[in-house]
Every structure is written in C-alpha cells, then in structure tokens.
N, C-alpha and C. Protein backbone atom coordinates (compact mmCIF):
# COMPACT_ATOMS: atom_id res chain seq x y z
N UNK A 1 56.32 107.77 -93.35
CA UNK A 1 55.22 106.90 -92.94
C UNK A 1 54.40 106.52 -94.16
N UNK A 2 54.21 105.20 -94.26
CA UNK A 2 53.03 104.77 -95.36
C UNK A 2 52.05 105.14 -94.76
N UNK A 3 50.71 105.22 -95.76
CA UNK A 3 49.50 104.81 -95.70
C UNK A 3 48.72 104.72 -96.84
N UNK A 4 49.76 103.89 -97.43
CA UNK A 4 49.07 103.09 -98.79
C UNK A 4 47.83 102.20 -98.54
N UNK A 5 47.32 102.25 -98.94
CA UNK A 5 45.95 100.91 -99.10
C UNK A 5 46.92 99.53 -99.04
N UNK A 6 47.38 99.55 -99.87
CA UNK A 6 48.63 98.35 -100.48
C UNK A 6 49.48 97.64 -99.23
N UNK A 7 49.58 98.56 -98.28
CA UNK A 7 50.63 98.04 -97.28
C UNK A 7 49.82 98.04 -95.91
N UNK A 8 49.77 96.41 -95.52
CA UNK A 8 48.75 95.52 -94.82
C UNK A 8 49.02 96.54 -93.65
N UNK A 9 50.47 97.14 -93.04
CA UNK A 9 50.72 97.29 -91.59
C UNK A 9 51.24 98.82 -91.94
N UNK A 10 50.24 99.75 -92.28
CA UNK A 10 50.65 101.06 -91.85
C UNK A 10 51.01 101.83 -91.31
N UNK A 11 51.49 101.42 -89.79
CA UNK A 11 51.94 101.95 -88.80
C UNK A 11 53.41 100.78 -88.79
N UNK A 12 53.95 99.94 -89.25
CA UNK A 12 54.72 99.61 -89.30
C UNK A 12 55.97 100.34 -89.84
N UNK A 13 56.65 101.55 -89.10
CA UNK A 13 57.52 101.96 -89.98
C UNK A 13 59.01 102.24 -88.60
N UNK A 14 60.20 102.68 -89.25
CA UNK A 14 61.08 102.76 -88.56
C UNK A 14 62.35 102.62 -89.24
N UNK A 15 63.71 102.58 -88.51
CA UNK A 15 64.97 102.19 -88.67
C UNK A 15 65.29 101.21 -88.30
N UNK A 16 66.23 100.14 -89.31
CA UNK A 16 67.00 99.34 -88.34
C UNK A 16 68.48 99.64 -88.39
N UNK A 17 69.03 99.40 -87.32
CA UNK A 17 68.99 98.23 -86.19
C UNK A 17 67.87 98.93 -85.22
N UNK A 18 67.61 100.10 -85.24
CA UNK A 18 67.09 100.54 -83.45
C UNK A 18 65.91 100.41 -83.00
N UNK A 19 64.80 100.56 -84.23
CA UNK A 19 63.53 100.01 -83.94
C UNK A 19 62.83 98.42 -84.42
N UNK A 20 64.13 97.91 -84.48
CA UNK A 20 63.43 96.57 -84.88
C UNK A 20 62.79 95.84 -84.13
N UNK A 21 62.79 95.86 -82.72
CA UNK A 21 61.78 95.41 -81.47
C UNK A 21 60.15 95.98 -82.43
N UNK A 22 60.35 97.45 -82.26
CA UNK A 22 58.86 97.95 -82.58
C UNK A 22 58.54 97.27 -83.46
N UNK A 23 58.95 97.12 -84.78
CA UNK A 23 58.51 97.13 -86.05
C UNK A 23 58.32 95.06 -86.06
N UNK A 24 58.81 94.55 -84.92
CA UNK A 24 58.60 93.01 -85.42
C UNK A 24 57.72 92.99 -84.52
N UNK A 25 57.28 93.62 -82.88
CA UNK A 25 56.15 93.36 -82.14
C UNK A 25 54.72 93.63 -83.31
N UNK A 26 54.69 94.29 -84.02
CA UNK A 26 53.97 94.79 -84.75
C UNK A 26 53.27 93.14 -85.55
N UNK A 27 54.21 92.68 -86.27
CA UNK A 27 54.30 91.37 -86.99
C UNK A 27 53.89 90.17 -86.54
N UNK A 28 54.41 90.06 -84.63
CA UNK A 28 54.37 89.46 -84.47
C UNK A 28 52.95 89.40 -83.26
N UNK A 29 52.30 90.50 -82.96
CA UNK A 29 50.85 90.76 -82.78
C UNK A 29 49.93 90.11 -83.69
N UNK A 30 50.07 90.48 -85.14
CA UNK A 30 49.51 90.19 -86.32
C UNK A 30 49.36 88.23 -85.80
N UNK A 31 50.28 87.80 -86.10
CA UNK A 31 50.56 86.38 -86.16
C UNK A 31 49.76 85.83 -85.03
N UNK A 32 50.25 86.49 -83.15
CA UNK A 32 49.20 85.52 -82.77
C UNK A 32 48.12 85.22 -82.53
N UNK A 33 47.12 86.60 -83.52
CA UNK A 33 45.92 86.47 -83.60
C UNK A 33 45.27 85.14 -83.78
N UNK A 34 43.85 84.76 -83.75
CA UNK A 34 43.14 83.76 -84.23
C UNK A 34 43.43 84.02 -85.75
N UNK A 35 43.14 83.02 -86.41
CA UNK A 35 42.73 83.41 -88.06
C UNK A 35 41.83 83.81 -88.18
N UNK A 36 40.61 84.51 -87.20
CA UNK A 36 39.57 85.07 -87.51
C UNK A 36 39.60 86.17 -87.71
N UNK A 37 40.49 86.67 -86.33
CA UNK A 37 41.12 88.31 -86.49
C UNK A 37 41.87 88.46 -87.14
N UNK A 38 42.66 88.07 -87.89
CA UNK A 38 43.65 87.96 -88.66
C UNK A 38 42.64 88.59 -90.05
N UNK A 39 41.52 87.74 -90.49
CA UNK A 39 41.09 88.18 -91.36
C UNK A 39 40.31 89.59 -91.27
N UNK A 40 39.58 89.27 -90.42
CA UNK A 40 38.27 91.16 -90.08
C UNK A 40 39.71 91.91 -90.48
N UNK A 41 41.41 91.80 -89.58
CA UNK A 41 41.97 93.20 -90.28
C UNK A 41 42.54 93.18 -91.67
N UNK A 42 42.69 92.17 -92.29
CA UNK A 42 43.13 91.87 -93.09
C UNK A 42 41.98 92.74 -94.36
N UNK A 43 40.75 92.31 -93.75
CA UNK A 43 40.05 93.09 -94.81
C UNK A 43 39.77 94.36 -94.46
N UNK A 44 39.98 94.31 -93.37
CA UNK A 44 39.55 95.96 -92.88
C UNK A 44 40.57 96.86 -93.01
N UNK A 45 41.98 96.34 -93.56
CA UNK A 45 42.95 97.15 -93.39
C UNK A 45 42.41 97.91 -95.04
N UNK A 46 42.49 96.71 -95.60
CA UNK A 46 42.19 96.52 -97.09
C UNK A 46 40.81 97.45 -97.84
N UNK A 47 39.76 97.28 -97.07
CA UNK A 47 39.08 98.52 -97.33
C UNK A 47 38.93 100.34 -96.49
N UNK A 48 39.96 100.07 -96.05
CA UNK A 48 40.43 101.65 -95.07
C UNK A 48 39.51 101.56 -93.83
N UNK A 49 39.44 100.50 -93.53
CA UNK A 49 38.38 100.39 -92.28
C UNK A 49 39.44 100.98 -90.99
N UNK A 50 40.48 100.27 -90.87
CA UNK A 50 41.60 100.09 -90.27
C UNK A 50 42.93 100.83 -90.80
N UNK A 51 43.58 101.22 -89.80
CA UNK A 51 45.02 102.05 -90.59
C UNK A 51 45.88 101.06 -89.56
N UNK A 52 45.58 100.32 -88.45
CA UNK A 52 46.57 99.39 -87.34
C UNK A 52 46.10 98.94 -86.38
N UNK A 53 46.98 97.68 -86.31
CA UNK A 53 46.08 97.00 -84.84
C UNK A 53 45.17 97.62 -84.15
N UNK A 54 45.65 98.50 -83.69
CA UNK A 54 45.17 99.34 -82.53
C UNK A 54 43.22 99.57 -82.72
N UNK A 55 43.40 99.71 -84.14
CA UNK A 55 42.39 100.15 -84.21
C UNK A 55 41.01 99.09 -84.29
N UNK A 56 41.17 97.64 -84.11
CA UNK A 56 40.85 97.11 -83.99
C UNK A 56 39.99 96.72 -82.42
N UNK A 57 40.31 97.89 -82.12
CA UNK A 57 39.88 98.08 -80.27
C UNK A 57 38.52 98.43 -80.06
N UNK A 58 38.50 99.30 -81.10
CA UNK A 58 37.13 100.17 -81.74
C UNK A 58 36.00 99.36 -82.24
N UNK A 59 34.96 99.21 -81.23
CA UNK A 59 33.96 98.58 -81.27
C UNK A 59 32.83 99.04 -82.98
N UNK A 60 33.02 99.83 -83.35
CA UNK A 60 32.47 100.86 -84.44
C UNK A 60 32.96 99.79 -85.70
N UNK A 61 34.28 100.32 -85.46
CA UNK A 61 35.21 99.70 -87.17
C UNK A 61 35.53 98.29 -86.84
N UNK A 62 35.13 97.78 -85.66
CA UNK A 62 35.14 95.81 -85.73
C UNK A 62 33.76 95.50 -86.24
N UNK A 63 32.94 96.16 -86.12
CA UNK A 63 31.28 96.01 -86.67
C UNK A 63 31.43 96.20 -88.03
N UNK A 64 32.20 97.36 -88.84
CA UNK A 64 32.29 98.04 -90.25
C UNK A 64 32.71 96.21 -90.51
N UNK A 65 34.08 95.94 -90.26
CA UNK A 65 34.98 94.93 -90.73
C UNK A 65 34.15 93.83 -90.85
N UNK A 66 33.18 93.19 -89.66
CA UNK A 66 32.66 91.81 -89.39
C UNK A 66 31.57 92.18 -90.50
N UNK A 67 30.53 93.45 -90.83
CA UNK A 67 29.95 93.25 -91.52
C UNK A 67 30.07 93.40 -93.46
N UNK A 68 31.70 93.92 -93.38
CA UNK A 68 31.86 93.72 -95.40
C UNK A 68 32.65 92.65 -95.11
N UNK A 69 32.85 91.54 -94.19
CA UNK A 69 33.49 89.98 -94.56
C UNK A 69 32.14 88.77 -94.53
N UNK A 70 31.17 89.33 -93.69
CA UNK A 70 29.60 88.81 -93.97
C UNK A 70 29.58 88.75 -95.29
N UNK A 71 29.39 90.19 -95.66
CA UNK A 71 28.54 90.65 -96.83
C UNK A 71 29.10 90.24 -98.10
N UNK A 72 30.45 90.05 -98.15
CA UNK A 72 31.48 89.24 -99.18
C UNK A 72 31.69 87.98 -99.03
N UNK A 73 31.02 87.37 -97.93
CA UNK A 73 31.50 86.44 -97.74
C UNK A 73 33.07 85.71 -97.20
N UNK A 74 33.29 86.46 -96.68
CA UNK A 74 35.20 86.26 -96.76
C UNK A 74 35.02 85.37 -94.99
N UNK A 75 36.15 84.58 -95.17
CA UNK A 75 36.72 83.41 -93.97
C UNK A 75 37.81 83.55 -94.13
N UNK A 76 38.34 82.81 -92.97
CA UNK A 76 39.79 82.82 -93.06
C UNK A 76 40.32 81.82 -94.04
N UNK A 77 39.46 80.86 -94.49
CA UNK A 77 39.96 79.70 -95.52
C UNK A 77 40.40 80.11 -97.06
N UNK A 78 38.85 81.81 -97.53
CA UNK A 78 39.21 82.56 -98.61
C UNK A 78 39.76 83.92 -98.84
N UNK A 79 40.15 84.47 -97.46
CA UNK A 79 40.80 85.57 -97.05
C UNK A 79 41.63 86.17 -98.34
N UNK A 80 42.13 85.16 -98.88
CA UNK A 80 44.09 85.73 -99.33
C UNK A 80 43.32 85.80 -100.75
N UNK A 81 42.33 84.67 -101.73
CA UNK A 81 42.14 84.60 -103.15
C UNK A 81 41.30 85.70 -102.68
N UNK A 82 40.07 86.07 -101.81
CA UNK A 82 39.48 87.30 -102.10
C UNK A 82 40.23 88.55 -101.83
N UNK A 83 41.09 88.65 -101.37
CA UNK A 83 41.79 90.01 -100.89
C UNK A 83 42.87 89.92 -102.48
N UNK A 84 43.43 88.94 -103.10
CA UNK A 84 44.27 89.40 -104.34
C UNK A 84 43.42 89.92 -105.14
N UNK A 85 42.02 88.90 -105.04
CA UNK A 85 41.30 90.10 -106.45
C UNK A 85 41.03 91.54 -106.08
N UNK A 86 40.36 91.55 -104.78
CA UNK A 86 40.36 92.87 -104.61
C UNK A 86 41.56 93.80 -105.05
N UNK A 87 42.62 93.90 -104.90
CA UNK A 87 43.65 94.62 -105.17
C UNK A 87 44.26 94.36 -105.96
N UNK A 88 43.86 93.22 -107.23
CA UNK A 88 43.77 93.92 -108.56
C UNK A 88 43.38 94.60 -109.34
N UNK A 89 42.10 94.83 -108.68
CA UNK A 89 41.02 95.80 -109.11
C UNK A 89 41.40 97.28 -108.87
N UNK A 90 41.46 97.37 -107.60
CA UNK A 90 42.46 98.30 -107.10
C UNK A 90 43.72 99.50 -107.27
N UNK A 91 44.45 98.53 -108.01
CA UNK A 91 45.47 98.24 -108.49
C UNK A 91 45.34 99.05 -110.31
C-alpha cells in the first residue's frame, strides 16, 4: 500500500487482471466529480488532509481543504501550476 504524499490516490492499490474494477472505480469517481471537488481533494490529498475519496465525507477535513484552497487561493482554473510548485518544494 502507498501513502506517499506524491501519489494523488492512496488507496488505489491492487492486482491486475482481478482488481481492476476496484482500482478504475477509484479513477473513475475522481473524474466525475465537479472540478471543484476535484480540486478541495486534489489539494487536500496534497497537504495530508485526505488519504481517499472517502474521506472527503468528513465534514471536519472538507472545512481543513475549502479553507487552505481559500487561503492559497487555489481554483480549479490554477489547481495543477499551484499543486506542481507545491511538490517541488516538497520534493
């Protein structure tokens, strides 16, 4: 099991052929989010707010997330250039 900072979907893990249902529902949750949610986990995964979807259920760590994408400023339009610098820094 990961739980790198580095790797967006930490609970994404498995074998293929047999768990590839699991491991693409996973992907494909991600995707039909809004781009809004897309971003809160995107950064929330990114600052350990979040370890997986799931946890996005959690009224607590959707407040943590909505308020360091306030406070940084982050949208879904600058999501990806602010999340590379972050994790070069990181890095």
């Amino acid at each position: 099991k990961s739980d790198h900072i580095l790797n967006l979907f930490e609970d994404l893990e498995g074998s293929l052929p047999q768990d590839k249902e699991h491991m693409t529902n996973i992907l494909k949750d991600f995707l039909a989010m809004p781009p809004e949610k897309q971003c809160l986990y995107q950064v929330g995964r990114r600052l350990g707010i979040f370890s997986g979807l799931g946890d996005m259920e959690d009224s607590g760590m959707m407040a943590k997330a909505e308020d360091a994408c306030r406070q940084l400023g982050i949208n879904p339009e600058n999501v990806d250039q602010i999340i590379d610098e972050m994790m070069k820094r990181f890095v």
